[in-house]
Protein backbone atom coordinates (compact mmCIF):
# COMPACT_ATOMS: atom_id res chain seq x y z
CA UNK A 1 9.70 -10.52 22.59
CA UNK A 2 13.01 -8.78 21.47
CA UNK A 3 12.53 -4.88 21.71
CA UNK A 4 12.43 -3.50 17.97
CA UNK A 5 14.04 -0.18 16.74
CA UNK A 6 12.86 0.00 13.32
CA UNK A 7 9.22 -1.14 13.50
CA UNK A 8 7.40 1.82 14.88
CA UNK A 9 9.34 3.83 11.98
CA UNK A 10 9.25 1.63 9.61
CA UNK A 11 5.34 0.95 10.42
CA UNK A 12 4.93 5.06 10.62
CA UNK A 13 6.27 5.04 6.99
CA UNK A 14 3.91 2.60 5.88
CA UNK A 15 1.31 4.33 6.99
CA UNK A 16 2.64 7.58 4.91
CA UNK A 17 3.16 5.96 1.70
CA UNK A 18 -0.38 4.35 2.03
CA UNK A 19 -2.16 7.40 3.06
CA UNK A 20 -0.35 9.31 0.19
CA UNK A 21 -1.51 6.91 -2.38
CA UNK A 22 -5.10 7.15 -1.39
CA UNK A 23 -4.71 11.19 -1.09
CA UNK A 24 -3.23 11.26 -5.05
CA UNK A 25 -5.80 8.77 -6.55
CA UNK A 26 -7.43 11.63 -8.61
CA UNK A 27 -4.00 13.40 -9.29
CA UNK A 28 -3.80 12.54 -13.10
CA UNK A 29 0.05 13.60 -14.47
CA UNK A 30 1.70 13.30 -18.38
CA UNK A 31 4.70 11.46 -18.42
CA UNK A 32 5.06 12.63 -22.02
CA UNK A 33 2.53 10.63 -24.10
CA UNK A 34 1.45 8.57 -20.98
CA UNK A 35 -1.73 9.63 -18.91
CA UNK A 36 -1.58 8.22 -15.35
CA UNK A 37 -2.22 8.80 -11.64
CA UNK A 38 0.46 10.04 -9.62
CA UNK A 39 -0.31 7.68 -7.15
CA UNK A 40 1.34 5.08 -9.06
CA UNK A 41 4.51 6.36 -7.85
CA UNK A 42 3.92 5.94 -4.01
CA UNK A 43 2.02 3.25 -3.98
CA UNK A 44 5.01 0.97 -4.70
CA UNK A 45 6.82 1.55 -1.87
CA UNK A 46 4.53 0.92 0.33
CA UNK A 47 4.86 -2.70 -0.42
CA UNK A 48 8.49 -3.20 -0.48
CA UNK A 49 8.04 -1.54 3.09
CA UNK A 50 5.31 -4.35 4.04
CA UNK A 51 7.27 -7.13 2.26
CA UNK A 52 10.67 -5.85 4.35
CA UNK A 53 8.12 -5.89 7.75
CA UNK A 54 6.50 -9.86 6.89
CA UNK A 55 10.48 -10.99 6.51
CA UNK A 56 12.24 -9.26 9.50
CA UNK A 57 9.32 -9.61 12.17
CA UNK A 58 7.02 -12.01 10.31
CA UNK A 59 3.02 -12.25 8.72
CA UNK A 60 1.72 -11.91 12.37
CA UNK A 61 3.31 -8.39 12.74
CA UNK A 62 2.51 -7.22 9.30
CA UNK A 63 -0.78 -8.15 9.42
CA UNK A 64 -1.43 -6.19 12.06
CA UNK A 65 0.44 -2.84 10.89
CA UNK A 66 -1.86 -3.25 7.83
CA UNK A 67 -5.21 -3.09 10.07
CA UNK A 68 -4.02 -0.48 11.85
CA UNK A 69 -3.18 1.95 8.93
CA UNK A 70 -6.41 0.56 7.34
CA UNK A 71 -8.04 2.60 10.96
CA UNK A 72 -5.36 5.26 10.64
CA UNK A 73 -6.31 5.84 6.64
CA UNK A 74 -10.37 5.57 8.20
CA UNK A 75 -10.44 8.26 10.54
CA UNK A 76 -8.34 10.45 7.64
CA UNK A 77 -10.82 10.29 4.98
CA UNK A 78 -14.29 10.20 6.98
CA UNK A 79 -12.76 13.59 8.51
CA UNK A 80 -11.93 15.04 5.37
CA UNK A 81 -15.03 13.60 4.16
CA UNK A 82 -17.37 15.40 7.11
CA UNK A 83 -15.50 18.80 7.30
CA UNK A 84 -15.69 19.52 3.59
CA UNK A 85 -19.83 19.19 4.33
CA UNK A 86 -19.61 21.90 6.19
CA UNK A 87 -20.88 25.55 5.46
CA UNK A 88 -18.25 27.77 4.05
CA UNK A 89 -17.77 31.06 4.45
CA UNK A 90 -18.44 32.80 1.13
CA UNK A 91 -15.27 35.30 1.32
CA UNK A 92 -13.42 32.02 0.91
CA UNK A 93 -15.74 29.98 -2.01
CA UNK A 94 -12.97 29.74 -4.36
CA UNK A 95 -10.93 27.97 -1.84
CA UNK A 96 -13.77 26.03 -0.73
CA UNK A 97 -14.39 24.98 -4.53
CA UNK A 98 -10.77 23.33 -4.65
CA UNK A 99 -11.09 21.24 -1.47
CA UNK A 100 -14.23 20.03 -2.68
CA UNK A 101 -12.47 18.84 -5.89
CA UNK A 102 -10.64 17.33 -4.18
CA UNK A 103 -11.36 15.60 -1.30
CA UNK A 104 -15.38 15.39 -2.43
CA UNK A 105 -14.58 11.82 -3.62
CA UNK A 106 -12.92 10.74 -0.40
CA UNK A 107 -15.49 7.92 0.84
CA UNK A 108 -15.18 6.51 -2.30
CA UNK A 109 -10.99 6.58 -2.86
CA UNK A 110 -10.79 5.27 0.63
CA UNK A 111 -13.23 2.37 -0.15
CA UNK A 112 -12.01 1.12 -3.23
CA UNK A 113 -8.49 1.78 -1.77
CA UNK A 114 -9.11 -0.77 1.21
CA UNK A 115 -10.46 -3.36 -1.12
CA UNK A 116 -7.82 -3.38 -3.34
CA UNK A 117 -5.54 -3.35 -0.54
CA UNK A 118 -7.60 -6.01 1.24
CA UNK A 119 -6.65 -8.04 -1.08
CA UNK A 120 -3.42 -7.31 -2.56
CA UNK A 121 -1.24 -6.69 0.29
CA UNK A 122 -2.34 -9.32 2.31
CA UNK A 123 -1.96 -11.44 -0.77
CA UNK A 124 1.32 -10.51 -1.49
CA UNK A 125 2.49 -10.67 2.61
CA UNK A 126 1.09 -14.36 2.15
CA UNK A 127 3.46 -14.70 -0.75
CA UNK A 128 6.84 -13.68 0.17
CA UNK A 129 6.28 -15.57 3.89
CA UNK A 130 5.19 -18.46 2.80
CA UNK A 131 7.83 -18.92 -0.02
CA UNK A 132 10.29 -17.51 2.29
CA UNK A 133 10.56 -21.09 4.65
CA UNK A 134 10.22 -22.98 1.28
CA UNK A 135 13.89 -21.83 0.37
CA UNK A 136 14.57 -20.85 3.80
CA UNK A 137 15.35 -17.09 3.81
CA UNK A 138 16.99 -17.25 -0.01
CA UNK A 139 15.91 -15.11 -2.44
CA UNK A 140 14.73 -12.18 -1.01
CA UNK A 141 14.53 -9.25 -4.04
CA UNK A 142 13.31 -12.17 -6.47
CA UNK A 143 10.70 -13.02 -3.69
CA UNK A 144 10.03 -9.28 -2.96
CA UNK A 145 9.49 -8.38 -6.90
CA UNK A 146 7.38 -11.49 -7.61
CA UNK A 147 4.93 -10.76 -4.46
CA UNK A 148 4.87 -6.86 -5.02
CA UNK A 149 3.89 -7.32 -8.81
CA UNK A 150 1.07 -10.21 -8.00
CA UNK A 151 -0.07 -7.70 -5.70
CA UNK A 152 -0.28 -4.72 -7.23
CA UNK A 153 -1.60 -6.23 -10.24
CA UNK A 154 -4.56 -7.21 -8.00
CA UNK A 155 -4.67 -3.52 -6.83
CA UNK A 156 -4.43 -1.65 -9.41
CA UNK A 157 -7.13 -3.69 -11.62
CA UNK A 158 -9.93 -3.15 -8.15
CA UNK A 159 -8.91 0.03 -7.52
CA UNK A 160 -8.97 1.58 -10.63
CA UNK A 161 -12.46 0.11 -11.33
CA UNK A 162 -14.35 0.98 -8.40
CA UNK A 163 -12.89 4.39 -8.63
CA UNK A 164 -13.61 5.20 -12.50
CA UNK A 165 -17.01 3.03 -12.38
CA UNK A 166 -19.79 5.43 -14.02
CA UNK A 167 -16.93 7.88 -14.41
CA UNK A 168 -15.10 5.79 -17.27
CA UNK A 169 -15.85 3.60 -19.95
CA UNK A 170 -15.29 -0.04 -19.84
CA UNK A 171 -12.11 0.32 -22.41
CA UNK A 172 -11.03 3.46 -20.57
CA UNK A 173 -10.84 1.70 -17.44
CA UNK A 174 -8.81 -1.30 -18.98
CA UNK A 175 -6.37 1.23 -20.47
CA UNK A 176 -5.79 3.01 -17.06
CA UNK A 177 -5.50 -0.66 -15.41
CA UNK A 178 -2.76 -1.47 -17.92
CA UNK A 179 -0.63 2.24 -17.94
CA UNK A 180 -1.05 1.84 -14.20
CA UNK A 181 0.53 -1.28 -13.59
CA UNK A 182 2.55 -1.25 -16.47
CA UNK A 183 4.13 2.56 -14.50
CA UNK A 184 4.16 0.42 -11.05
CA UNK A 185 6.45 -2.22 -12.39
CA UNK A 186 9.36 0.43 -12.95
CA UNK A 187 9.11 1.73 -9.08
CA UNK A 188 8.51 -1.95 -8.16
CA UNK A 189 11.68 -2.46 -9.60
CA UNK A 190 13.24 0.59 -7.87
CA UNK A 191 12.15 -0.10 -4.74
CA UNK A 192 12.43 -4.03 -4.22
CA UNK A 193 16.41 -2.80 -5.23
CA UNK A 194 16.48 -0.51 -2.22
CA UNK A 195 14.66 -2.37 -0.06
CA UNK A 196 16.54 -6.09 -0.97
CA UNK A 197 19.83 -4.59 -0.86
CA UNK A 198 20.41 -1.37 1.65
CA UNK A 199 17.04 -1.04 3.97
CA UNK A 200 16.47 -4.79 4.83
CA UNK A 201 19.84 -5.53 5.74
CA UNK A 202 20.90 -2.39 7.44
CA UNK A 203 16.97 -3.24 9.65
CA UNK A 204 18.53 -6.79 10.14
CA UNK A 205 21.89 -5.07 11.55
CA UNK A 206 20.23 -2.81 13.80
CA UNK A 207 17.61 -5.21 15.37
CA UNK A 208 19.20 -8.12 15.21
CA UNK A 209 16.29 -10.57 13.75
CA UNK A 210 14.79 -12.25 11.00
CA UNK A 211 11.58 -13.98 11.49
CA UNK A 212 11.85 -17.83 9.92
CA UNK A 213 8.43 -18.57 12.54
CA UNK A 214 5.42 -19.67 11.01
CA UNK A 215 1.82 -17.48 11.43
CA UNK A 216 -0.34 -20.00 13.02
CA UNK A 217 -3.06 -18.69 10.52
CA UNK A 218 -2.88 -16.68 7.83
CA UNK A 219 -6.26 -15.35 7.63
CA UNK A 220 -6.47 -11.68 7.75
CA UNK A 221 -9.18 -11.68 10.07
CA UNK A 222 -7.00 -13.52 13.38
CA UNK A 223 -4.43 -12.45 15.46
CA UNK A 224 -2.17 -15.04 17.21
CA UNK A 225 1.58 -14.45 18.12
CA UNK A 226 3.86 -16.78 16.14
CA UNK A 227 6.35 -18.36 18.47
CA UNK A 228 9.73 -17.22 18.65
């Protein structure tokens, strides 16, 4: 296996971005008229940085970065989950008041976070491999903006409903689904540019590689080396 310089950092970032996203779920910001989360401007790049990871070292190695953070994100939120339970001392209430706010929904962002993500990043990893050795390594921003927007489409509409569920009404939650995605698609843009065009090929550069192997499954659940 040929020693990698840019995974662990590249994974690390991944991790960030993802972790960030979950963190601002209940951050709601005005871009003028617009209501949305601020999430929606993370959450992007966390899947041009999966999408770069499936094409340089392949669906085997991506699928496992995206269990890992999945643990990562896991232990996180159950500890911000458990130490906001705790007693608080009442010199500080007013403090205590704000992290409740804010991380007393945790459990619940992190769920609905990992289901969405379930199933739109692996989605969208399945995506831009598979079509990647049907025109053999062409095409990689279309390929990158195509997957990215499938995905996050499929994010953003179970996310957004198992985290406004009894909070929102029915056309509420539509209307967030739509300004949500309809936010993503201009940092999907952004970052499928960077990532096509100045990260991916300066990662090719320093490693050396681009994975053309096949997975020898592409369920989520198994973990077999491709060959090399």
């Amino acid at each position: 296996m040929m020693k990698s310089k840019c995974l662990m950092p590249l994974s690390m970032l991944y991790l960030a971005f993802l972790t960030t996203s979950m963190i601002l779920s209940y951050r709601f910001v005005n871009i003028g008229p617009i209501l949305t989360v601020s999430s929606v401007f993370v959450i992007p790049f966390s899947y041009s940085i999966s999408d770069i990871i499936a094409e340089v070292y392949g669906y085997d190695t991506i699928r496992k970065i995206i269990w890992n953070a999945f643990l990562a994100a896991a232990f996180i939120f159950v500890m911000l989950w458990l130490l906001t339970k705790l007693p608080a001392s009442p010199k500080y209430d007013h403090f205590t008041e704000s992290y409740n706010i804010v991380f007393g929904h945790s459990l619940r962002v992190f769920v609905s976070n990992c289901i969405g993500m379930f199933f739109g990043i692996f989605l969208n990893s399945y995506i831009i491999v598979k079509w990647k050795l049907l025109v053999k390594g062409k095409l990689f921003f279309i390929r990158t903006l195509s997957s990215s927007t499938i995905g996050e489409f499929l994010f953003t509409a179970i996310v957004v409903t198992l985290v406004q569920y009894n909070i929102s009404s029915p056309a509420e939650i539509a209307e967030m689904i739509v300004v949500s995605f309809s936010m993503k698609l201009i940092f999907t843009l952004l970052s499928a540019i960077t990532g096509a065009f100045f990260v991916k090929p300066l990662i090719e550069k320093i490693d050396g590689r681009d994975s053309f192997s096949a997975a020898k499954s592409y369920n989520p659940f198994k973990f077999e080396a491709a060959k090399e």
